[in-house]
C-alpha atoms as a PDB file:
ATOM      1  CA  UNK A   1     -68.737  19.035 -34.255  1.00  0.00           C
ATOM      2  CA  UNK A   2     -72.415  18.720 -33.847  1.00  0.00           C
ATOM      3  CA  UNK A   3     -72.288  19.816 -29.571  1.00  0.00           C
ATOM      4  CA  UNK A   4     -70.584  23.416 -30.977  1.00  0.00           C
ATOM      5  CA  UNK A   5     -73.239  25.422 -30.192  1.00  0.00           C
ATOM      6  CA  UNK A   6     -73.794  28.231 -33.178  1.00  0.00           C
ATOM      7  CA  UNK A   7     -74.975  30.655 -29.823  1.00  0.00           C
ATOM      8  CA  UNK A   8     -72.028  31.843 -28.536  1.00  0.00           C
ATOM      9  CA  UNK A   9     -73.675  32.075 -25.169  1.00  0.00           C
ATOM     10  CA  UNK A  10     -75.152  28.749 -25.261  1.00  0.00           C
ATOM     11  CA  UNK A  11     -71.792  26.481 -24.560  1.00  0.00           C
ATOM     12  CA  UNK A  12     -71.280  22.675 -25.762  1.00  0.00           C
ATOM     13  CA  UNK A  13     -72.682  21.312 -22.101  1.00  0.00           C
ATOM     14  CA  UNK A  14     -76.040  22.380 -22.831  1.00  0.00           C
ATOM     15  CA  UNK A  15     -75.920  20.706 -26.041  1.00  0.00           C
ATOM     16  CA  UNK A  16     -74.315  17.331 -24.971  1.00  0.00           C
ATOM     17  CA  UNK A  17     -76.918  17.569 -21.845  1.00  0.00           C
ATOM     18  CA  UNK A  18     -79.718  17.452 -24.515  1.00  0.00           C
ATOM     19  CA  UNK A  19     -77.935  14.449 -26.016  1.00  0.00           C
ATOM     20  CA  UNK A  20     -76.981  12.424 -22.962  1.00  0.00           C
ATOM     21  CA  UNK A  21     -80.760  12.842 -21.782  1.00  0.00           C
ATOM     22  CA  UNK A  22     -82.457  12.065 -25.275  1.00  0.00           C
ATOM     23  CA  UNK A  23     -80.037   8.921 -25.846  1.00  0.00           C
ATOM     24  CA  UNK A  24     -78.763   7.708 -23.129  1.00  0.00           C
ATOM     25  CA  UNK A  25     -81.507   5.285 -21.704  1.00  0.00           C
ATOM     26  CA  UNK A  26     -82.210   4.157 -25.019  1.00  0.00           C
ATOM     27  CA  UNK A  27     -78.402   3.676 -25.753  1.00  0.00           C
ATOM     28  CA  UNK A  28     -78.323   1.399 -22.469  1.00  0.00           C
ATOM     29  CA  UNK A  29     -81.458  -0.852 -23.830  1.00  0.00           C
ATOM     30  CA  UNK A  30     -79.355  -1.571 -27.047  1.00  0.00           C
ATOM     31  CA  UNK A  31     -76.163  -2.088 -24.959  1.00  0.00           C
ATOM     32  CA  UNK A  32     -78.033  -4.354 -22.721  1.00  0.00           C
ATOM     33  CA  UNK A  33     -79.501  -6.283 -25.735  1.00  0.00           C
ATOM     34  CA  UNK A  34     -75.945  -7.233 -26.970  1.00  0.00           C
ATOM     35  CA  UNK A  35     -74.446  -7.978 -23.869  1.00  0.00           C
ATOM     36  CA  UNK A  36     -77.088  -9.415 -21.785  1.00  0.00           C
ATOM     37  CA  UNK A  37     -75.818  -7.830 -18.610  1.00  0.00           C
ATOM     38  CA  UNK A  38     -77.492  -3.911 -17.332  1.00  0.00           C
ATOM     39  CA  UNK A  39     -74.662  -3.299 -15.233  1.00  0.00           C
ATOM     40  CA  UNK A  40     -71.608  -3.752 -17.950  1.00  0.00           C
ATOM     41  CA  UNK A  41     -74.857  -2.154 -20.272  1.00  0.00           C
ATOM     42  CA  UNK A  42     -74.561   0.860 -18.550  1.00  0.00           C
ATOM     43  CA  UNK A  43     -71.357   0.962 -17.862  1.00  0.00           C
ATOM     44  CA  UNK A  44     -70.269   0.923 -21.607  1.00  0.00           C
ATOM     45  CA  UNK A  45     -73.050   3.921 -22.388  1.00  0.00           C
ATOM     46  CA  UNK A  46     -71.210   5.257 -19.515  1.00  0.00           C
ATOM     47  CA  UNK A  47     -67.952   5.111 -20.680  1.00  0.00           C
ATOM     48  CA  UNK A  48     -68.777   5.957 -23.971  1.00  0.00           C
ATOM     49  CA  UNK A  49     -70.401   9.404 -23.308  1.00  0.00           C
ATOM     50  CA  UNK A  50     -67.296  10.426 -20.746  1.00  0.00           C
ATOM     51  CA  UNK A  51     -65.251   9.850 -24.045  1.00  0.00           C
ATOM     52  CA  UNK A  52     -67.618  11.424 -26.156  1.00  0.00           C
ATOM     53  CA  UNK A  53     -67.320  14.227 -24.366  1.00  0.00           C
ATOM     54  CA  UNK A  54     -63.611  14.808 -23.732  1.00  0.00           C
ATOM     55  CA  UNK A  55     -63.527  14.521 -27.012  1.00  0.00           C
ATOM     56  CA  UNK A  56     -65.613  16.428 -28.281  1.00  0.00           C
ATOM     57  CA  UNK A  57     -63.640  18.864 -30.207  1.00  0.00           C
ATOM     58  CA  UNK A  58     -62.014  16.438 -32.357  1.00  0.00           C
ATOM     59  CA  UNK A  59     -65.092  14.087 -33.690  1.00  0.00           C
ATOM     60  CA  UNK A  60     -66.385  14.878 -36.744  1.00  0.00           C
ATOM     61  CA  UNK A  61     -69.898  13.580 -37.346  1.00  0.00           C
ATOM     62  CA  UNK A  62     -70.595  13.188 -41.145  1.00  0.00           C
ATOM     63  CA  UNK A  63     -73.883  10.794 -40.878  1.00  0.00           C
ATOM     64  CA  UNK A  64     -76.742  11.241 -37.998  1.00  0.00           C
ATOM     65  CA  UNK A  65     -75.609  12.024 -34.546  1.00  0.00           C
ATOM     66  CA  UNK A  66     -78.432   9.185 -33.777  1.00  0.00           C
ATOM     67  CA  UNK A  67     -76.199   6.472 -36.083  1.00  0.00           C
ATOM     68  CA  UNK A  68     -73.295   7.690 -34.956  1.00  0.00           C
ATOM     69  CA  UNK A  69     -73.966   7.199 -31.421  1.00  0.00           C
ATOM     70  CA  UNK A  70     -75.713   3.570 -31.557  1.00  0.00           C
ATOM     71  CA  UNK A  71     -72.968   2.540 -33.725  1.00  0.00           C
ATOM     72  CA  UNK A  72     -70.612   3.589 -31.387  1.00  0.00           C
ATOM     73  CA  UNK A  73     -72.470   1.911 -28.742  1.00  0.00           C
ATOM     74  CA  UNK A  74     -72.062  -1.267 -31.403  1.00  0.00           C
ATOM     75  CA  UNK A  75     -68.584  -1.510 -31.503  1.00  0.00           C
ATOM     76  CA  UNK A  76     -68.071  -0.910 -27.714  1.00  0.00           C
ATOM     77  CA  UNK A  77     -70.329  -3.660 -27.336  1.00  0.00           C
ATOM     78  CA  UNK A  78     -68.287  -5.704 -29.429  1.00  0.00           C
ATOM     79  CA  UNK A  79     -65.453  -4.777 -27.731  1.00  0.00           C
ATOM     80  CA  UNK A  80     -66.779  -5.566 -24.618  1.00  0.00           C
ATOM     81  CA  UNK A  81     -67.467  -9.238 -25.675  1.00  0.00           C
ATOM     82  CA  UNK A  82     -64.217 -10.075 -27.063  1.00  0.00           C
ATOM     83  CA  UNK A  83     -62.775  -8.830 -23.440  1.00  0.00           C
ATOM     84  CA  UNK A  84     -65.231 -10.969 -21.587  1.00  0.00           C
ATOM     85  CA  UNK A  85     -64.320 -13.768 -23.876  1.00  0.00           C
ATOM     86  CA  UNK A  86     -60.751 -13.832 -23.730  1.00  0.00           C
ATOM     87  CA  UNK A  87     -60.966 -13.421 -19.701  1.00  0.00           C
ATOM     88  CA  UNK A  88     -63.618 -16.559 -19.792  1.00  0.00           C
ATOM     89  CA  UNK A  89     -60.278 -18.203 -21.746  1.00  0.00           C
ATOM     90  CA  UNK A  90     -58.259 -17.660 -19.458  1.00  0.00           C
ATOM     91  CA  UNK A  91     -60.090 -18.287 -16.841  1.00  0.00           C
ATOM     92  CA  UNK A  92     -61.021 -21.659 -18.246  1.00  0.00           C
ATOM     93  CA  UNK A  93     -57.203 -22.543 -18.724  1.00  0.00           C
ATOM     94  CA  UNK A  94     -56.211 -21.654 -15.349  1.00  0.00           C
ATOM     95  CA  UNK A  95     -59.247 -24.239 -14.151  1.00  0.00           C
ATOM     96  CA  UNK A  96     -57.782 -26.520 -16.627  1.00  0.00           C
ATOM     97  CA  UNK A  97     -54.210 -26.302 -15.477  1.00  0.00           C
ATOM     98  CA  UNK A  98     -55.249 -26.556 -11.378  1.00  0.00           C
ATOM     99  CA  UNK A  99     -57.705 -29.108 -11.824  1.00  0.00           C
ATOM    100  CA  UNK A 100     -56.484 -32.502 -12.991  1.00  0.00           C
ATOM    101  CA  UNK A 101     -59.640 -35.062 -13.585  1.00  0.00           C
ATOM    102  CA  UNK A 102     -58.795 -37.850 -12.837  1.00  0.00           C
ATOM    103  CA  UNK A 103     -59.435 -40.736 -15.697  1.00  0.00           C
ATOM    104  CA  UNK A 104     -62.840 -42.287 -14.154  1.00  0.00           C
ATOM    105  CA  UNK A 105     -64.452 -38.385 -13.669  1.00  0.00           C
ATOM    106  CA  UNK A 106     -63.097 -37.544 -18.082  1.00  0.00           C
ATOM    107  CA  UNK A 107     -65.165 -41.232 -18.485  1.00  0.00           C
ATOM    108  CA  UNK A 108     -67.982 -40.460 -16.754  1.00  0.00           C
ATOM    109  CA  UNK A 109     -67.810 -36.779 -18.156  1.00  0.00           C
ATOM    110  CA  UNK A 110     -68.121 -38.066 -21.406  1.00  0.00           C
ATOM    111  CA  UNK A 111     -71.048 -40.497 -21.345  1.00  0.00           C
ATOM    112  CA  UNK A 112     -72.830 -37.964 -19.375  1.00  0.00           C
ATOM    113  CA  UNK A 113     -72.483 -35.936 -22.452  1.00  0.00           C
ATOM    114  CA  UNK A 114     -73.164 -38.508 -24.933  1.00  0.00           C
ATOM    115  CA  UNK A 115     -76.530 -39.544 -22.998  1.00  0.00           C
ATOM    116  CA  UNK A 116     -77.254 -35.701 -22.876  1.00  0.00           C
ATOM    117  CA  UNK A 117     -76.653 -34.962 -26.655  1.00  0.00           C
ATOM    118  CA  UNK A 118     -78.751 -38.796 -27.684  1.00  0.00           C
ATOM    119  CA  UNK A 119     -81.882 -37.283 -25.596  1.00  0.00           C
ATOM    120  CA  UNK A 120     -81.314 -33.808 -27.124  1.00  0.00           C
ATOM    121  CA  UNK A 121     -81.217 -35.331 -30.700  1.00  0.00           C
ATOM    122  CA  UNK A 122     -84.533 -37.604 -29.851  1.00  0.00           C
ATOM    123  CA  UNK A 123     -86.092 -34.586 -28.676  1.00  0.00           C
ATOM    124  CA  UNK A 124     -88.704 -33.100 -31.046  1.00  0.00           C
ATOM    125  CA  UNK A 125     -87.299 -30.279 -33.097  1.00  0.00           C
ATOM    126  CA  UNK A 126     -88.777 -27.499 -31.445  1.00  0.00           C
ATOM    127  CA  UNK A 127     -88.492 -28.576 -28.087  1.00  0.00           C
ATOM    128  CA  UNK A 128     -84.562 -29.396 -28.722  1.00  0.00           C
ATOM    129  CA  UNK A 129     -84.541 -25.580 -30.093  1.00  0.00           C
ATOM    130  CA  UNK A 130     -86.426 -23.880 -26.977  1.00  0.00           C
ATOM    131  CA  UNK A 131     -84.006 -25.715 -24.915  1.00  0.00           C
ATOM    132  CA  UNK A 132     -81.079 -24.619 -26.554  1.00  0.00           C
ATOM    133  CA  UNK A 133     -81.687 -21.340 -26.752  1.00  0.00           C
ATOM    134  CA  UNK A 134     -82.831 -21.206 -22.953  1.00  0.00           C
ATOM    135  CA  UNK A 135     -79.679 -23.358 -21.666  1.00  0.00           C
ATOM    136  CA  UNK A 136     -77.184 -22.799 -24.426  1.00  0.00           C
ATOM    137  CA  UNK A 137     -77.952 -19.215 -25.491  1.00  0.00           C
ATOM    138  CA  UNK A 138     -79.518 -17.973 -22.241  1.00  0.00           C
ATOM    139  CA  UNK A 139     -82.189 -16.711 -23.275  1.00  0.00           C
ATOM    140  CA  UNK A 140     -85.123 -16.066 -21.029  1.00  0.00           C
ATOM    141  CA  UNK A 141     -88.557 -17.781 -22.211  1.00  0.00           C
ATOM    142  CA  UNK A 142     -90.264 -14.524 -23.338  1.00  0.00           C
ATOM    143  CA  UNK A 143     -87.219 -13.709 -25.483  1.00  0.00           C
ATOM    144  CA  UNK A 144     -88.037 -17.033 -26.853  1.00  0.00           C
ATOM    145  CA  UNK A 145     -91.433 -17.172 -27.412  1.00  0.00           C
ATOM    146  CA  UNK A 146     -91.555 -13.720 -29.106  1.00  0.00           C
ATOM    147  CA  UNK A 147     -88.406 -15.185 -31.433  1.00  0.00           C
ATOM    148  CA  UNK A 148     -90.320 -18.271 -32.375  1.00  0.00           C
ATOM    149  CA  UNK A 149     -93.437 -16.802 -32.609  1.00  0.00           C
ATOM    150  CA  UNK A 150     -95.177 -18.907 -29.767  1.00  0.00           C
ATOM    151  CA  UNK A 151     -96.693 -18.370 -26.240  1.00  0.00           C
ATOM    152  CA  UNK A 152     -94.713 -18.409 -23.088  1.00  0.00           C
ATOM    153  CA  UNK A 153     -97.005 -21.449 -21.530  1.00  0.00           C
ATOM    154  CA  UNK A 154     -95.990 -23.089 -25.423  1.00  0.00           C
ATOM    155  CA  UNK A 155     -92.274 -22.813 -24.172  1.00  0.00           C
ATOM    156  CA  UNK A 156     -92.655 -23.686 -20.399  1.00  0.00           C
ATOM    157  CA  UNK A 157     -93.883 -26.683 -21.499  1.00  0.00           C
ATOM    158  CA  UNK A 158     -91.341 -27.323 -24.143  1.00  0.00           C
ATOM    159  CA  UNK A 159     -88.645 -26.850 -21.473  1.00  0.00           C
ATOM    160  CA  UNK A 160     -90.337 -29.050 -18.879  1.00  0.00           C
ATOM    161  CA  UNK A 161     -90.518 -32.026 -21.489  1.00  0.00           C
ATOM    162  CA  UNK A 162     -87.218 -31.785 -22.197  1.00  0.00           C
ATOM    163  CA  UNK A 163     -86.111 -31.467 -18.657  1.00  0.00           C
ATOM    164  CA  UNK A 164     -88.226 -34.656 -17.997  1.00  0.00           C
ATOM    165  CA  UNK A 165     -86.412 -36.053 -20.745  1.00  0.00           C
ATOM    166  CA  UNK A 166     -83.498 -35.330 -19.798  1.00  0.00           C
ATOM    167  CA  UNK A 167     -83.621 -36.242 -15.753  1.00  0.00           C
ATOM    168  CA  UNK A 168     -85.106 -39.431 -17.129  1.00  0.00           C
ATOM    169  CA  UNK A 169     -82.382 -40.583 -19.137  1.00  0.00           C
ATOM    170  CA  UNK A 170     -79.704 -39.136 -16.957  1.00  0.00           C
ATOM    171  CA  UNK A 171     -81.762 -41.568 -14.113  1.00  0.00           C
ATOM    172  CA  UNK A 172     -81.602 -44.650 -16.242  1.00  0.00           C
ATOM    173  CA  UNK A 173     -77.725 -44.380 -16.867  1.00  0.00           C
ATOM    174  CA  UNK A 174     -76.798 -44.111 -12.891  1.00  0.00           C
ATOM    175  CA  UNK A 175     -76.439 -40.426 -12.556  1.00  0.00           C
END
């Protein structure tokens, strides 16, 4: 195990101390950039360092401790998402099952949708893809500016048009 110390007077803490304080705010930045949340972020670094270290004894690390550990951090990640997901399921049924729509509120549901995917469509391409990726993917403007390569006045701009757009249309149909 990489934390046995090779000084017999120097025990395992020390060792995962040096670890925990060299990783573990990185660890949580990488955590946090898969799961978008710093609380469940840190939580999961968390978590994964209390198991790290109860088990200590019986991981064997073959590549980097550095790899090992943000791959770790990966696949609790991971982990973490397919939870969240099939709770959002459920969740999302149990809505479903108490609350009936009635036929007018599935009709008006629908065109509101249709008018909402026709503007999105007419939108230019860009503007339809900032939008997205701020509404749909939740991604914060500078996320999206340094993805597409633009300024952050480039995007708020973007999403105001197709807000306009969007309010305007919604207007014209009654809603």
């Amino acid at each position: 195990m990489v934390l046995a110390s090779t000084n017999p007077n120097e025990p395992d803490l020390k060792e995962f101390e040096k670890v925990f304080r060299k990783y573990y705010e990185p660890l949580c930045r990488y955590a946090y950039s898969i799961v978008r949340d710093a609380d469940e972020a840190e939580e999961i670094v968390q978590e994964f360092f209390y198991t790290f270290w109860v088990n200590r004894n019986r991981i064997s690390i073959r590549l980097s401790l550095k790899s090992y550990l943000y791959r770790s951090i990966r696949n609790s990640t991971l982990r973490y998402l397919q939870h969240k997901n099939i709770e959002d399921q459920y969740r999302t049924q149990d809505y479903a099952l108490n609350h009936v729509e009635s036929p007018e509120q599935v009709i008006q549901g629908n065109e509101m949708a249709g008018i909402i995917d026709k503007t999105l469509k007419g939108l230019p391409e860009r503007t339809r893809q900032i939008f997205l990726l701020n509404r749909i993917n939740g991604l914060k403007y500078k996320e999206i500016a340094d993805l597409l390569k633009i300024s952050i006045k480039t995007v708020e701009a973007d999403m105001g048009k197709a807000l306009l757009e969007l309010r305007l249309q919604l207007k014209r149909a009654g809603f």
